[in-house]
C-alpha atoms as a PDB file:
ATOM      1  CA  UNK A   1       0.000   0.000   0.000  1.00  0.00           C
ATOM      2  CA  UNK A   2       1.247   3.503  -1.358  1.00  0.00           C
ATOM      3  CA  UNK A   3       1.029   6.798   1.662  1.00  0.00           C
ATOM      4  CA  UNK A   4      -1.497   7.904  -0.487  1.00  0.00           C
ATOM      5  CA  UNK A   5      -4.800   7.698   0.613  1.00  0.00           C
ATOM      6  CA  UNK A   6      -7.075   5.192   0.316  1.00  0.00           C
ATOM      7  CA  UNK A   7     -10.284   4.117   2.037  1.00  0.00           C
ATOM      8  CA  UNK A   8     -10.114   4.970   5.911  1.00  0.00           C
ATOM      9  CA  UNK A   9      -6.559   5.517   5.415  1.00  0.00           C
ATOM     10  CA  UNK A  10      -5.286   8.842   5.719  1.00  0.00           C
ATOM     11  CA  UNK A  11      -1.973  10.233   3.568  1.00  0.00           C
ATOM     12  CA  UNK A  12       1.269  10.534   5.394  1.00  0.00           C
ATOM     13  CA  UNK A  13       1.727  14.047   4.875  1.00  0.00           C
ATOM     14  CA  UNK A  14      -1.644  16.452   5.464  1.00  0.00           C
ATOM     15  CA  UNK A  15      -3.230  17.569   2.076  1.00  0.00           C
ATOM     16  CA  UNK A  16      -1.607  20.592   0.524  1.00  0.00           C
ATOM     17  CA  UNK A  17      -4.679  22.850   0.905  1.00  0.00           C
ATOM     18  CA  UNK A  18      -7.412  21.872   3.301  1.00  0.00           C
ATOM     19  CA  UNK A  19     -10.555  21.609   1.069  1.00  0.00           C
ATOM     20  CA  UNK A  20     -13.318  24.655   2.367  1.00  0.00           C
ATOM     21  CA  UNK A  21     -10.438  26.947   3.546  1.00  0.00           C
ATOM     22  CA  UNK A  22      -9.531  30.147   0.731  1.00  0.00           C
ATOM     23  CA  UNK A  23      -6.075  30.799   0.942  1.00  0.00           C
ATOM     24  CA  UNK A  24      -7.370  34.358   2.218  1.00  0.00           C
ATOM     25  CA  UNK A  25      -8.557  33.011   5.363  1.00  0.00           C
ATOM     26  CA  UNK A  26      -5.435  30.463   5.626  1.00  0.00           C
ATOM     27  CA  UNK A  27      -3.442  33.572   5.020  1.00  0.00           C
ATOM     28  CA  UNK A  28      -5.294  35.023   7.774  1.00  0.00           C
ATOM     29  CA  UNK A  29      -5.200  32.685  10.672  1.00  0.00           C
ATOM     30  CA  UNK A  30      -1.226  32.640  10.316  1.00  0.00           C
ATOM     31  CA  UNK A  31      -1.149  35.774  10.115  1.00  0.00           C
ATOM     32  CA  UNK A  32      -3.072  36.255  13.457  1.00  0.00           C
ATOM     33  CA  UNK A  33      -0.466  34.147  14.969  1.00  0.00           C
ATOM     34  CA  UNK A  34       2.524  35.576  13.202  1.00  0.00           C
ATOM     35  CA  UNK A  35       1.746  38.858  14.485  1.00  0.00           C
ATOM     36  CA  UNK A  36       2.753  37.928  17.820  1.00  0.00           C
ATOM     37  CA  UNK A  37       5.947  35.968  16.925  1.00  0.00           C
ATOM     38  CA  UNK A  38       7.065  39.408  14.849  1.00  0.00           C
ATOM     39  CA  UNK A  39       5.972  41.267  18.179  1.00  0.00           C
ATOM     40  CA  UNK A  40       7.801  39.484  20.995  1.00  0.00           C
ATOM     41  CA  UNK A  41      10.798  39.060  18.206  1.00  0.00           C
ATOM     42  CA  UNK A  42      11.490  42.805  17.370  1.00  0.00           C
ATOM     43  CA  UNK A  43      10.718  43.789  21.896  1.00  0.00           C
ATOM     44  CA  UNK A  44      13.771  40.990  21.875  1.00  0.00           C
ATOM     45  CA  UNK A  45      16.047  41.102  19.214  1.00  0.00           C
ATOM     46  CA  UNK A  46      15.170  44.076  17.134  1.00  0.00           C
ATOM     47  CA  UNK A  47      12.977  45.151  13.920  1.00  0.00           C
ATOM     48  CA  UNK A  48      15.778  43.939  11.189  1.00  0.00           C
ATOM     49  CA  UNK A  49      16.497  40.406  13.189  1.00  0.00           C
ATOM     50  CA  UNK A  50      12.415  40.058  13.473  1.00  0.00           C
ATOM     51  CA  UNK A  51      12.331  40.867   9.742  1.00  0.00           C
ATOM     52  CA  UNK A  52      14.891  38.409   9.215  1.00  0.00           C
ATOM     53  CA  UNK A  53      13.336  35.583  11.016  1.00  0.00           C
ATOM     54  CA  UNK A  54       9.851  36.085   9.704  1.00  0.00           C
ATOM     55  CA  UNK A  55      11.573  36.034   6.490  1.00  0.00           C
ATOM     56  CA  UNK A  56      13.029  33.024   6.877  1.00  0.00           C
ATOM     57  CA  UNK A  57      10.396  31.075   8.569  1.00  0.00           C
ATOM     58  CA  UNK A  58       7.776  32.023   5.588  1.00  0.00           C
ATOM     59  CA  UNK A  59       9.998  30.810   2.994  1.00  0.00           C
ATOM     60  CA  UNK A  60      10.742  27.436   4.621  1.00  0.00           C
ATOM     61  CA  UNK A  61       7.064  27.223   4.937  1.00  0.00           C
ATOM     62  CA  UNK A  62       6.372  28.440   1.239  1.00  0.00           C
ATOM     63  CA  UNK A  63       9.146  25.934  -0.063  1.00  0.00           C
ATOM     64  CA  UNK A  64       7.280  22.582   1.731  1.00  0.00           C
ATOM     65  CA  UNK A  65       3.804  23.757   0.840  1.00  0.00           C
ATOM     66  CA  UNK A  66       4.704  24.204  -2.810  1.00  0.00           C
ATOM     67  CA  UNK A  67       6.685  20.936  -2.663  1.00  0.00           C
ATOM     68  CA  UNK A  68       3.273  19.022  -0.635  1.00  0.00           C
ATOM     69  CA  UNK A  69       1.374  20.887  -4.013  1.00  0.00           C
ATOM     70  CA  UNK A  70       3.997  19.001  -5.885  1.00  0.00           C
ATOM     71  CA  UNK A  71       3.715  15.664  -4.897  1.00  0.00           C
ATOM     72  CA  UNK A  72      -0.207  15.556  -4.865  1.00  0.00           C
ATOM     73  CA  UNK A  73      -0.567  16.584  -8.637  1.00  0.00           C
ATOM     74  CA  UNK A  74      -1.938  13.690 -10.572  1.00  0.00           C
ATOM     75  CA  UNK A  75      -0.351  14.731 -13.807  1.00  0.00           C
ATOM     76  CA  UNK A  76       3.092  15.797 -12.005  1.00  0.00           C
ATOM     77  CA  UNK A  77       4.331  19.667 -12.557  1.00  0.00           C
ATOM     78  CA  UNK A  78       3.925  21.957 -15.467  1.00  0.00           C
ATOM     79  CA  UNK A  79       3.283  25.592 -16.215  1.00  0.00           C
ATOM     80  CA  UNK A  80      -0.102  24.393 -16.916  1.00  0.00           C
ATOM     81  CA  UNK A  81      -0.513  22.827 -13.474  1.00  0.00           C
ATOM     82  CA  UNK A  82       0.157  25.654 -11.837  1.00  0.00           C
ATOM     83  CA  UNK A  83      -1.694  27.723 -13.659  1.00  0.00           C
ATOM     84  CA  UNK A  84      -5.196  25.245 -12.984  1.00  0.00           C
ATOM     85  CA  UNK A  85      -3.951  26.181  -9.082  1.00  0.00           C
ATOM     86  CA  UNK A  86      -4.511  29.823  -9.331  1.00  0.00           C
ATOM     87  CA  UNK A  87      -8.291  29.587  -8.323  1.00  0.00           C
ATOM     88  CA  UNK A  88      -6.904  28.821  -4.890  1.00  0.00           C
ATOM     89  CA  UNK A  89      -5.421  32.030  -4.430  1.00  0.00           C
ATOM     90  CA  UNK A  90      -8.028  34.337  -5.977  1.00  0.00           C
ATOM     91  CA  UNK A  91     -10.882  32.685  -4.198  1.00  0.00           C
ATOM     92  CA  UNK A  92     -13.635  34.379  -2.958  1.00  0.00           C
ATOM     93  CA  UNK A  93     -12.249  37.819  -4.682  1.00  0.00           C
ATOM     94  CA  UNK A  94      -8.722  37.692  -3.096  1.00  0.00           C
ATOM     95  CA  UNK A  95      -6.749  38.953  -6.058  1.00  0.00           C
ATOM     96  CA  UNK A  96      -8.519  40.981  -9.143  1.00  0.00           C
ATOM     97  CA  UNK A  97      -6.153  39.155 -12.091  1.00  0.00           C
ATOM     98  CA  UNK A  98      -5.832  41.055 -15.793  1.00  0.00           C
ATOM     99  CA  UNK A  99      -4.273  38.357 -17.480  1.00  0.00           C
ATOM    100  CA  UNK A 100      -1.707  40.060 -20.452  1.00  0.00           C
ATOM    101  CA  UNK A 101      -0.503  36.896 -21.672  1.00  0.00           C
ATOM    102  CA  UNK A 102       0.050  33.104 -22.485  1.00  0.00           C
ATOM    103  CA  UNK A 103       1.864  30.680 -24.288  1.00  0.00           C
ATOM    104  CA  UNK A 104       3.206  27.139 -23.648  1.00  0.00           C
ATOM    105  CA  UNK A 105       6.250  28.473 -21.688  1.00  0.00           C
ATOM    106  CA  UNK A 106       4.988  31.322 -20.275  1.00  0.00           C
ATOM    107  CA  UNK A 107       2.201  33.471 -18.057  1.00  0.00           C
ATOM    108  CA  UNK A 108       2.526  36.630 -17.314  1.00  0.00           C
ATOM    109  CA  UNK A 109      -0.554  38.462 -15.471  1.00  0.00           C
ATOM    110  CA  UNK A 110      -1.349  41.983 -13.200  1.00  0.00           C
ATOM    111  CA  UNK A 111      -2.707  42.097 -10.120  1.00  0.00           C
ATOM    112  CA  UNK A 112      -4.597  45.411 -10.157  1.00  0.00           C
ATOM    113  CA  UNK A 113      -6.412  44.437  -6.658  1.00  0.00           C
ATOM    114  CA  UNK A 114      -4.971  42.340  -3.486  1.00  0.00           C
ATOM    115  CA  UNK A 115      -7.032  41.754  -0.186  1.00  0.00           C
ATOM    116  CA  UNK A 116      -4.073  40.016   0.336  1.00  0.00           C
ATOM    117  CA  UNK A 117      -2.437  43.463   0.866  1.00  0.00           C
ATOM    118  CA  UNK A 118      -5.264  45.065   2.396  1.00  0.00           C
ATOM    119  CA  UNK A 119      -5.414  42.203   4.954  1.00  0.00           C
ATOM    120  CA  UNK A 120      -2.086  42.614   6.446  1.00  0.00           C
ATOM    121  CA  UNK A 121      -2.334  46.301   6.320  1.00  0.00           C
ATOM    122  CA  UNK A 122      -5.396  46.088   8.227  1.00  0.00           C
ATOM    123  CA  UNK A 123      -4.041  43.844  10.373  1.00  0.00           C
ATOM    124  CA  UNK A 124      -0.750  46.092  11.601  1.00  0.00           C
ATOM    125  CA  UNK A 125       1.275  43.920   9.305  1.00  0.00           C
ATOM    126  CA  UNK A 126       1.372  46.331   6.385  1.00  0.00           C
ATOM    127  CA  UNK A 127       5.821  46.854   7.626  1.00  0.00           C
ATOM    128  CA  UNK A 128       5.555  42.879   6.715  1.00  0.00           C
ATOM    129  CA  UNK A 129       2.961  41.945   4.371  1.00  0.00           C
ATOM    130  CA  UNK A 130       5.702  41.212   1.187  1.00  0.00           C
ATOM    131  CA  UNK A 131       6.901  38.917   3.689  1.00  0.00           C
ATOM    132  CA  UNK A 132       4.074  37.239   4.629  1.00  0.00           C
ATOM    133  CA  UNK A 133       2.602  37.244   1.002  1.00  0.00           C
ATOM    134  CA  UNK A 134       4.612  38.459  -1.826  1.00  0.00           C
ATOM    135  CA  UNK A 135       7.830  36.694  -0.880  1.00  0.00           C
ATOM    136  CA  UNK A 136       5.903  33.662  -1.032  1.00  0.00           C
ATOM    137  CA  UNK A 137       5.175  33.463  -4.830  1.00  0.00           C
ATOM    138  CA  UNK A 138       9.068  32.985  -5.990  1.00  0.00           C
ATOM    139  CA  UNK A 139       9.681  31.015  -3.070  1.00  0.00           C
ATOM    140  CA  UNK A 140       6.753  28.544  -4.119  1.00  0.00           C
ATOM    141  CA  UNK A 141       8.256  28.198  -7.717  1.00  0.00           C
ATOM    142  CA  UNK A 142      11.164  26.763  -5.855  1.00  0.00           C
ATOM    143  CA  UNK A 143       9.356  24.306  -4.247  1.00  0.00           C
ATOM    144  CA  UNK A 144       6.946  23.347  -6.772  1.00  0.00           C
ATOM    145  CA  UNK A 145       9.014  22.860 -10.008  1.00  0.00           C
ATOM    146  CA  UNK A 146      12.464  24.803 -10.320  1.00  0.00           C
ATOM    147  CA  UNK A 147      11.747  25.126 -13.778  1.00  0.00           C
ATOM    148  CA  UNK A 148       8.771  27.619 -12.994  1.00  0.00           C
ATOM    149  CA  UNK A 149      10.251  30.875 -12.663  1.00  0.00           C
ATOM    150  CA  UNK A 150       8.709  34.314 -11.314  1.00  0.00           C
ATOM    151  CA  UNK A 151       9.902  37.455 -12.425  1.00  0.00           C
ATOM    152  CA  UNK A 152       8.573  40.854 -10.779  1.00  0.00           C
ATOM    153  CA  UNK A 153       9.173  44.087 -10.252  1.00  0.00           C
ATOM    154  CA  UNK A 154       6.814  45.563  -8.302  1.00  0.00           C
ATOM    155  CA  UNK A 155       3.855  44.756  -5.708  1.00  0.00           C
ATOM    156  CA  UNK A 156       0.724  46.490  -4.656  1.00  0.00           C
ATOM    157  CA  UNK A 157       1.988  45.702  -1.166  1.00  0.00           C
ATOM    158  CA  UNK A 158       5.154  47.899  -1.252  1.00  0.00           C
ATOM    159  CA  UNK A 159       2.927  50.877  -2.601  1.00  0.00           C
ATOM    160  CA  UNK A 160       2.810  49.976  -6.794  1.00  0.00           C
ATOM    161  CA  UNK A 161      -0.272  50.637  -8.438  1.00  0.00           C
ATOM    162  CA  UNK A 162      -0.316  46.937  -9.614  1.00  0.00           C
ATOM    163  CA  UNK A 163       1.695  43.483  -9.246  1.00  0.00           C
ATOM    164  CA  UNK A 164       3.466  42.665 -12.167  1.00  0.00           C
ATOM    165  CA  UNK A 165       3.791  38.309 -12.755  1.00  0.00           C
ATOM    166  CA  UNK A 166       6.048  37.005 -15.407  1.00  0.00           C
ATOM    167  CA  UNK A 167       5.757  33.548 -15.092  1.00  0.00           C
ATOM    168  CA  UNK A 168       8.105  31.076 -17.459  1.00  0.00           C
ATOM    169  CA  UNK A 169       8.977  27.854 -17.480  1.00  0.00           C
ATOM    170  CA  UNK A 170      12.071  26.494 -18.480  1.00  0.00           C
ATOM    171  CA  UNK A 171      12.851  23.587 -20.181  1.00  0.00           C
ATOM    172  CA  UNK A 172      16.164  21.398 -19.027  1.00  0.00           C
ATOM    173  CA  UNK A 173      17.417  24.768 -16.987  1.00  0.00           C
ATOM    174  CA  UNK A 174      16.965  27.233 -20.804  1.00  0.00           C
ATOM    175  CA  UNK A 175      13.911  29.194 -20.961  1.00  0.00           C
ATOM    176  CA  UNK A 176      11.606  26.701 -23.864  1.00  0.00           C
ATOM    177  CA  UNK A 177      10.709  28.323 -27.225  1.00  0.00           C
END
């Protein structure tokens, strides 16, 4: 018997986005508790060594998520794979997407609204919200397929009118034709 699961049997590692949860309110509920890690962190070590931390911690997290997103697709990775998982993170309005273009090797799409964003800022997270959020989306490439690759140069969250994504994937490490 595989760890996959199969009738009363539960899968070794948890699923890699509990079904009925947006990733707005997932976003949300660590949040809530990664406020007060970044609080007690910067009364004891400082703002840039808090910073740092967070940092850290969310990529680690962002990195075994993606790679949990991974191992659970049926079909394996692909640009077109990830691109069937974007519902998860616009659910329930959380990101207003312009798409401005597709091919087989590429995606490349604006974010012109993110409750994302708004969230954080809301929450007295706005001095941390890229890393909470926005650092994420490289960091899940990583994870996911090292093949996918994010380029951007600018996020609502750091005060841009939109968030640019220039997704490609890359074909034995060379950007495919």
């Amino acid at each position: 018997m595989s760890a996959s699961t199969t009738a009363g049997t539960s899968t070794s590692q948890p699923p890699a986005h509990p079904a009925g949860l947006s990733m707005l309110e997932k976003r949300r509920i660590e949040a809530e508790i990664l406020k007060h890690v970044y609080d007690t962190l910067k009364a004891n070590i400082g703002t840039e060594a808090a910073q740092k931390t967070v940092a850290e911690a969310v990529r680690r997290s962002a990195i075994e998520q993606a790679r949990r997103f991974a191992e659970q697709s049926p079909d394996g990775t692909s640009l077109q794979g990830f691109i069937a998982m974007q519902p998860l993170w616009t659910a329930d309005g959380a990101l207003e997407v312009k798409e401005v273009g597709r091919s087989d090797s590429t995606y490349a799409f604006n974010v012109v609204r993110c409750r994302y964003s708004e969230m954080y800022k809301a929450m007295g997270l706005g001095e941390i919200g890229h890393l909470l959020s926005c650092q994420r989306d490289g960091t899940f490439c990583e994870g996911y397929d090292p093949k996918l690759k994010l380029e951007r140069t600018q996020t609502i969250m750091q005060g841009a009118s939109h968030c640019d994504f220039r997704f490609s994937y890359e074909e034995d490490g060379k950007p495919a034709a």
